[in-house]
Every structure is written in structure tokens, then in C-alpha cells.
Protein backbone atom coordinates (compact mmCIF):
# COMPACT_ATOMS: atom_id res chain seq x y z
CA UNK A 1 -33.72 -49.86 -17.77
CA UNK A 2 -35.83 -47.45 -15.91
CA UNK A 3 -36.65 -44.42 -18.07
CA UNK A 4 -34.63 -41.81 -15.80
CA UNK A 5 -31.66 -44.26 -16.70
CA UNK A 6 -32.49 -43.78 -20.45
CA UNK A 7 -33.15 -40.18 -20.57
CA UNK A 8 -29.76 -39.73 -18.50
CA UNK A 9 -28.06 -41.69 -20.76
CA UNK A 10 -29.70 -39.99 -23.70
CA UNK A 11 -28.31 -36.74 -22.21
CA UNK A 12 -24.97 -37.58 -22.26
CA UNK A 13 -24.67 -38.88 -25.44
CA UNK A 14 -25.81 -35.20 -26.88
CA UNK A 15 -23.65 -33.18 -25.08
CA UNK A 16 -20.56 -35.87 -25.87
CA UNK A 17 -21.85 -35.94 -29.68
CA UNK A 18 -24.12 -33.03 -30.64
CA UNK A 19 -26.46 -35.50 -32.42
CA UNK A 20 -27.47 -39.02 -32.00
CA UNK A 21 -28.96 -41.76 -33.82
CA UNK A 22 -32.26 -43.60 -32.96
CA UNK A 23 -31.15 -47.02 -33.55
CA UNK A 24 -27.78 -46.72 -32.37
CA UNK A 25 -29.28 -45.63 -28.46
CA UNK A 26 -32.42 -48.54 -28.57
CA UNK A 27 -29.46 -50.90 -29.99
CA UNK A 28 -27.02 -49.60 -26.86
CA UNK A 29 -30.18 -49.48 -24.18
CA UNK A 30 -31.36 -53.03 -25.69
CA UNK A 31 -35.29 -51.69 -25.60
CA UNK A 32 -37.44 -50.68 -28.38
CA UNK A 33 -36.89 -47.86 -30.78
CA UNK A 34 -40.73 -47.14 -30.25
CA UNK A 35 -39.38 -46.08 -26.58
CA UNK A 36 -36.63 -44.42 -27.57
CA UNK A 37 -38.80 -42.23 -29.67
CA UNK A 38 -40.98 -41.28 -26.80
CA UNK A 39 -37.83 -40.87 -24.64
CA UNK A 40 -37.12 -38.45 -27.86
CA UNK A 41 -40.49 -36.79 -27.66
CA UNK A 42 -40.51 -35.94 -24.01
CA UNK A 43 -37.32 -34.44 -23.83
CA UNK A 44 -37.77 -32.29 -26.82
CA UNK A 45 -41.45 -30.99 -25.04
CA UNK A 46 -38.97 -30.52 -21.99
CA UNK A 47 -37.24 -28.15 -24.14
CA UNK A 48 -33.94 -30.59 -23.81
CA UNK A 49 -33.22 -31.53 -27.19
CA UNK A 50 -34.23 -31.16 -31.03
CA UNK A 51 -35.80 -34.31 -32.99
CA UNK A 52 -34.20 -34.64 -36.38
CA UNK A 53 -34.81 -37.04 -39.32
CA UNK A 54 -33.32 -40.60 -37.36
CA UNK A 55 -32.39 -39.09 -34.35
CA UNK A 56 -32.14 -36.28 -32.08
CA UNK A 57 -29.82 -33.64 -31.50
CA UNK A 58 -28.70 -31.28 -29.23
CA UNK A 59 -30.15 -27.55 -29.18
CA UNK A 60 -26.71 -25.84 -29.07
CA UNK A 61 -25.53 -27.69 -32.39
CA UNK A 62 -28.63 -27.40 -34.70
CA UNK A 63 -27.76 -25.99 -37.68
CA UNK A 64 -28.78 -26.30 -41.46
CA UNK A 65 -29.30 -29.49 -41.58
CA UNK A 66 -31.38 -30.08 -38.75
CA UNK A 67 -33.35 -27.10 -39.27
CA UNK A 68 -35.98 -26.54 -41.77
CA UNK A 69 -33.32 -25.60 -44.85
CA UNK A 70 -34.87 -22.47 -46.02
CA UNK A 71 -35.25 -20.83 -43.18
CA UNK A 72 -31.24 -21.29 -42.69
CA UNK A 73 -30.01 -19.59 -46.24
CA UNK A 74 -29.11 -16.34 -44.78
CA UNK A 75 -27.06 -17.68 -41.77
CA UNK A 76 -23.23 -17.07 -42.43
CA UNK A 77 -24.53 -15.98 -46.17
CA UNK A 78 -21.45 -13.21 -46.90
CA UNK A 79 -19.26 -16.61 -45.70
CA UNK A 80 -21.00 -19.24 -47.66
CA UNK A 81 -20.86 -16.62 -50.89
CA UNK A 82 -17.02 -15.97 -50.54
CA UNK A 83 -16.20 -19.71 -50.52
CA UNK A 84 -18.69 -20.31 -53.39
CA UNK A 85 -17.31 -17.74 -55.72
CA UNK A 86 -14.12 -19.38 -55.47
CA UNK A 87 -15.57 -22.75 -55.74
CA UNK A 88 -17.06 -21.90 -59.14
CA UNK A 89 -13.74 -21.12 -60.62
CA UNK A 90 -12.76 -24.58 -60.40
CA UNK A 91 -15.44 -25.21 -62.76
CA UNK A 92 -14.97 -25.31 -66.70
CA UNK A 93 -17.33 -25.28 -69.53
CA UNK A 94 -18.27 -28.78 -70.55
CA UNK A 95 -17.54 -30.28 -66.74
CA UNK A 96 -20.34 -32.00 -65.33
CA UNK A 97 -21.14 -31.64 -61.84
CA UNK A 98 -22.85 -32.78 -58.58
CA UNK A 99 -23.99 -30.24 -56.16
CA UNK A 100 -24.82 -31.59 -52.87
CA UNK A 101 -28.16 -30.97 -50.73
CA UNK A 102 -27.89 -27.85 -48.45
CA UNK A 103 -27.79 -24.31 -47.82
CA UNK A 104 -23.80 -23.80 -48.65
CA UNK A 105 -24.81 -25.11 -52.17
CA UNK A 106 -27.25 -22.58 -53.06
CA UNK A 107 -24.63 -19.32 -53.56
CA UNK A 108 -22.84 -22.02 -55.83
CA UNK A 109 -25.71 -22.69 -57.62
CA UNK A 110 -26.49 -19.09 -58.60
CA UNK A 111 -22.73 -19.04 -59.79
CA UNK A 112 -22.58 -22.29 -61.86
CA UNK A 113 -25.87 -21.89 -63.74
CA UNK A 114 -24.64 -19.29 -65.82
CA UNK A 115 -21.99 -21.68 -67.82
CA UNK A 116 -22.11 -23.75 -70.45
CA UNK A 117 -22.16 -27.07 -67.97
CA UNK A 118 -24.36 -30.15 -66.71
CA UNK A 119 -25.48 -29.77 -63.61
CA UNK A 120 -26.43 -32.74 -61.27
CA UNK A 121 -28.27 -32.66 -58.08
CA UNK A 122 -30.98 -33.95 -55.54
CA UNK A 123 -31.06 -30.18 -53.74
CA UNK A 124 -34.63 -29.42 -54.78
CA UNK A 125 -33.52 -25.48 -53.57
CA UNK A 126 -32.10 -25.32 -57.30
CA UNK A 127 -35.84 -25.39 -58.81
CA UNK A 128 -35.82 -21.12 -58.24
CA UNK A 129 -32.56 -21.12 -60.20
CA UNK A 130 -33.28 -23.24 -63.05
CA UNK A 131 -35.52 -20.63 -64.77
CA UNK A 132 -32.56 -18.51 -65.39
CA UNK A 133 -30.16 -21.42 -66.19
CA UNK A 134 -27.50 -21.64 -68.88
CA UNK A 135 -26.90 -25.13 -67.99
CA UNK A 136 -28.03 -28.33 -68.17
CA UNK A 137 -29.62 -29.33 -64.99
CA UNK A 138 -30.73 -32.81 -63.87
CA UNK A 139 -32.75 -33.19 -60.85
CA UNK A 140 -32.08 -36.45 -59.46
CA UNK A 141 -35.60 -37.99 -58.32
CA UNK A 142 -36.25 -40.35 -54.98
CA UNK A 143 -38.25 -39.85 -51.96
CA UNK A 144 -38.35 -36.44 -51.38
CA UNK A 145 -37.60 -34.92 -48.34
CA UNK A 146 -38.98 -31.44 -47.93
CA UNK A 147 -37.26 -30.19 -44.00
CA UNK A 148 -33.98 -31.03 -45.97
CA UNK A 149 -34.87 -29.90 -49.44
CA UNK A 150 -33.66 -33.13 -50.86
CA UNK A 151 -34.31 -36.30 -52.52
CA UNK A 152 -33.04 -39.61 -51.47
CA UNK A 153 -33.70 -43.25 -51.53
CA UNK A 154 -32.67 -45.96 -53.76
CA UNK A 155 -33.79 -44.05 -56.62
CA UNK A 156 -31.85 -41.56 -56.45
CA UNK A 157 -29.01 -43.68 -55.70
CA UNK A 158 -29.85 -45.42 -59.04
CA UNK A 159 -30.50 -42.62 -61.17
CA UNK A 160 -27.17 -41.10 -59.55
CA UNK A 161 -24.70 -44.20 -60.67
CA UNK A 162 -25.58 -43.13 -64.32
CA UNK A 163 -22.98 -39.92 -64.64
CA UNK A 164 -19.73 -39.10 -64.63
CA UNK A 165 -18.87 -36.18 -62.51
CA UNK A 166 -15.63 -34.31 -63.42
CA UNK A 167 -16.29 -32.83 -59.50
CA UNK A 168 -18.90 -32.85 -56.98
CA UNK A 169 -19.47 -29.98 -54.58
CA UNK A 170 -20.20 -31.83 -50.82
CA UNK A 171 -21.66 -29.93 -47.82
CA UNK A 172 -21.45 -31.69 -44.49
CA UNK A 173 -23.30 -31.10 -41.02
CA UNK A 174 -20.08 -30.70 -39.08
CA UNK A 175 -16.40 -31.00 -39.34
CA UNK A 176 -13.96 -32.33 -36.51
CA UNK A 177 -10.63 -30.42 -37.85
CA UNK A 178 -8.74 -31.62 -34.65
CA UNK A 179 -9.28 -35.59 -36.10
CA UNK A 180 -9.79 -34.65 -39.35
CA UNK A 181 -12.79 -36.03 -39.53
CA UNK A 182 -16.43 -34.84 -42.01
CA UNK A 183 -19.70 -35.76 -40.16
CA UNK A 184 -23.30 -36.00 -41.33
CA UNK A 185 -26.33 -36.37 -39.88
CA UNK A 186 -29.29 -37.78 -42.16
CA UNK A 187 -28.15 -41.63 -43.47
CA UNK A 188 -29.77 -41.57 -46.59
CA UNK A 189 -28.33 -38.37 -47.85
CA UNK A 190 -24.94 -39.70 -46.47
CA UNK A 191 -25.35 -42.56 -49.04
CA UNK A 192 -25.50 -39.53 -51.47
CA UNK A 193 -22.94 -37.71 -50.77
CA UNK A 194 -20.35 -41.28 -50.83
CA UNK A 195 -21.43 -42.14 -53.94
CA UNK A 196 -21.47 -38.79 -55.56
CA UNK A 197 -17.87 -38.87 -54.25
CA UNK A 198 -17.30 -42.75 -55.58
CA UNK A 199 -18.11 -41.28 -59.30
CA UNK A 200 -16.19 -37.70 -59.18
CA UNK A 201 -12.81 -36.99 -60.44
CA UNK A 202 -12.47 -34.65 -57.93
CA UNK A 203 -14.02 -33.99 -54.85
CA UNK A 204 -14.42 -30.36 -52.81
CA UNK A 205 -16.25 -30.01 -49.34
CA UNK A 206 -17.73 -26.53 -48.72
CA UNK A 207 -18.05 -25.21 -45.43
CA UNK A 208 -18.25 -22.11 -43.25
CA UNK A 209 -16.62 -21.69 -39.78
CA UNK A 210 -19.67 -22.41 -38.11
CA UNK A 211 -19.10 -26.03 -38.90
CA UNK A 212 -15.55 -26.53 -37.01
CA UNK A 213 -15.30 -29.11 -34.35
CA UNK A 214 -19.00 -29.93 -34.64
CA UNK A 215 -20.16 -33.40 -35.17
CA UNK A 216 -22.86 -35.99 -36.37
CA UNK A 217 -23.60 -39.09 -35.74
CA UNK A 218 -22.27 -40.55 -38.78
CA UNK A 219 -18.58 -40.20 -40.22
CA UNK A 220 -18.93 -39.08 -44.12
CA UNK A 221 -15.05 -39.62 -43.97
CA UNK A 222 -11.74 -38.72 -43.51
CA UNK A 223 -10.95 -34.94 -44.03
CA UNK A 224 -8.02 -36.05 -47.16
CA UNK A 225 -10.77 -38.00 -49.02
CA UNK A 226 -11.32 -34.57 -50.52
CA UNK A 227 -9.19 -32.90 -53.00
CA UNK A 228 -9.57 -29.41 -51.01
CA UNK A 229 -11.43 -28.03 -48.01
CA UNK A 230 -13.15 -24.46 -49.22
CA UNK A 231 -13.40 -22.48 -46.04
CA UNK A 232 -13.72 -19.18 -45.09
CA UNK A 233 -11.48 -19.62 -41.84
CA UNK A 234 -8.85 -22.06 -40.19
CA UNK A 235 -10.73 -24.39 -37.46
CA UNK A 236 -10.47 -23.13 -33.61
CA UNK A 237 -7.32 -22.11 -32.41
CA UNK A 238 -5.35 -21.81 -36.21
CA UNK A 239 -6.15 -25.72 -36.72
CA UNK A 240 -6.09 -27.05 -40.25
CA UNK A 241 -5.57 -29.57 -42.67
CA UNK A 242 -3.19 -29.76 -45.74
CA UNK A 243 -6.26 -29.66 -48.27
CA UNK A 244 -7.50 -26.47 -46.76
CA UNK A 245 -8.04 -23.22 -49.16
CA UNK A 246 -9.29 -20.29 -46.60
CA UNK A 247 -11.13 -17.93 -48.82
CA UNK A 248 -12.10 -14.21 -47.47
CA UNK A 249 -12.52 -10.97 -49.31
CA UNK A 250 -8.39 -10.61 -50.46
CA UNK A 251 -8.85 -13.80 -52.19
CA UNK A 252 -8.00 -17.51 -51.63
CA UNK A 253 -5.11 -18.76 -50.06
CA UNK A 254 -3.88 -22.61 -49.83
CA UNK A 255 -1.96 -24.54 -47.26
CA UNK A 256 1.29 -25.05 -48.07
């Protein structure tokens, strides 16, 4: 295949999918992922796409988790705060917890270090709250990623199996309400997030409008493997799910 043919085909794929996987186009093109990763390159210097850890994705549906993670905390922050606030009264002294990696987590964070709790996480944006921490905090260790503010691997995975979580606070990279379907887009921190979810009692994905009817390249899972949906908003045009909790300034409200 002639490289016009691959960069067309490359093309399509993001605007289908938002975000696409390395391996999955050289596995579908049957070439190299060496040339896919040039493909990758030139389009991006063609201002036609984003390069992201594995993959690429398209400009239009970059968002925290394609983007260097600090520079994203303040996007949707009033949203992100409302659905954290309620989030942290699900918590109860003595629970131990996962927090996921992300930008949604950090409000949470700020919330749940002031009770008497364990905390457990590989979001390395925690370090500037631990100073001021009531609880008990363990930073999960692995290869560290520093774009994503996270630590992953087979470490982590290893040091994660160890706990218990009474419930584990997911973020996601984009969420298909119409399917009901969660989507990620970094495979290692996908492994995370599953087993986090594997261990937990109960499990809560936190989100802010800006993720409805996006999507990754990789399926985290069904929209009912969680216990509730923490959102600030219905998806596009009043959809939802039955685990939904909508949260705004007049309080939460569930989905009956």
C-alpha cells in the first residue's frame, strides 16, 4: 500500500473513532509499525492529527488524556468540582480507596484527604496534596509516565493486587452514552483501571459532559459495570443510563 492509501485510510479511521491505535492500523495495513509511525509523524507536522502515547488521535477530540495533564486541570473545573463533592460523600472513615489517574480525580483528591481513610493511587498529581493529608496515602510505583501523570506497568499492577478497595473512583477518556459504552485511550493505564475495578466493592466513573459520545480506541467496558455514573449532565439530546446521578449546584439527582 502506497502511502496516500495509508494516510487516507489513517484519516478515516480518526474522524470514525476520535483516536486510534498504532498496532491496530500496521496490523489492518499489514506494513510495519515503524511506517505507521512516520505516517503518524507527517500528518501531525501537517497539522492533521495529534500523536498520543500508542497512537494518534484526532485534533477535535483531544482532551485530558491526550494532553499534557496539568495543563488540562482548569478545563470544565466548576463541573469536575460539583461531581467530586458528591463523590466524596460516598466515602466513610475507615474505607479504603483507589483514585484513578486524571484531571477529574484531582477536586476528589482535595476532598478525600481530609478523612480518616487509605488512599490508593498511581495519579502522581496527588504528591501537592499529600502534605496536607489526613489520610493514609499509597502511591502505587511502576514506570512512570509524566504527559499522563501516572504510573503503570507490571509493577504497579503487582503492587495494586495487594488491597482491598471498599470503592475505586475511575475517570475515562470518553463515554459513548448512546451504546453505553466507557472508552480509554492509553493500554497500560486501561489495565489499571480493570483491575482497580476487579478488587473494589464498588465501582463509580467520574465524568464531565465534555466526555459524552466521545471515544477511544479501547473499550474500558460496559456503562452498568459501574455502580453509578457521577455526571454533571445527561449525554446529548437527554440520553442516559440507569446508573446515572447528574450532579449540579441544587444537588444530586438519580435515575429512577
Amino acid at each position: 500500500m502506497i502511502a496516500a492509501e495509508r494516510k487516507r485510510y489513517i484519516l478515516e479511521a480518526l474522524n470514525s473513532r476520535g483516536c486510534i491505535s498504532l498496532k491496530e492500523v500496521a496490523k489492518a495495513l499489514e506494513v510495519a509499525e515503524i511506517t505507521i509511525r512516520r505516517d503518524f509523524e507527517k500528518l501531525e507536522a501537517e497539522g492533521k492529527l495529534k500523536r498520543v502515547q500508542g497512537g494518534a488521535a484526532a485534533l477535535e477530540e483531544l482532551d485530558g488524556a491526550e494532553l499534557a495533564t496539568p495543563q488540562k486541570l482548569s478545563v470544565n473545573s466548576r463541573e469536575k468540582s460539583l461531581v467530586a463533592q458528591y463523590a466524596a460523600s460516598l466515602v466513610k472513615d475507615g474505607d479504603c480507596v483507589f483514585i484513578d489517574s486524571g484531571t477529574t480525580m484531582y477536586p476528589l483528591a482535595n476532598l478525600l484527604i481530609r478523612k480518616h481513610i487509605q488512599i490508593i493511587t498511581n495519579n502522581t498529581l496527588l504528591l501537592n496534596a499529600i502534605k496536607k493529608s489526613t489520610a493514609r496515602i499509597f502511591l502505587i510505583g511502576g514506570e512512570y509516565v509524566p504527559n499522563y501523570n501516572m504510573s503503570v506497568g507490571p509493577f504497579a499492577l503487582e503492587m495494586l493486587r495487594q488491597f482491598y478497595f471498599d470503592c475505586a473512583f475511575l475517570s475515562c477518556s470518553g463515554f459513548d452514552v448512546t451504546n453505553q459504552v466507557v472508552y480509554s485511550t492509553e493500554p497500560e493505564s486501561m489495565v489499571i483501571k480493570q483491575t482497580a475495578m476487579e478488587i473494589a466493592s464498588k465501582n463509580y466513573l467520574l465524568l464531565d459532559s465534555s466526555k459524552f459520545e466521545k471515544r477511544g480506541f479501547l473499550k474500558l467496558c460496559d456503562a452498568g459495570r459501574f455502580d453509578a455514573i457521577l455526571c454533571n449532565q445527561c449525554g446529548l439530546n437527554g440520553q442516559e443510563t440507569d446508573n446515572m446521578v447528574f450532579v449540579s449546584e441544587d444537588g444530586p439527582k438519580e435515575q429512577k
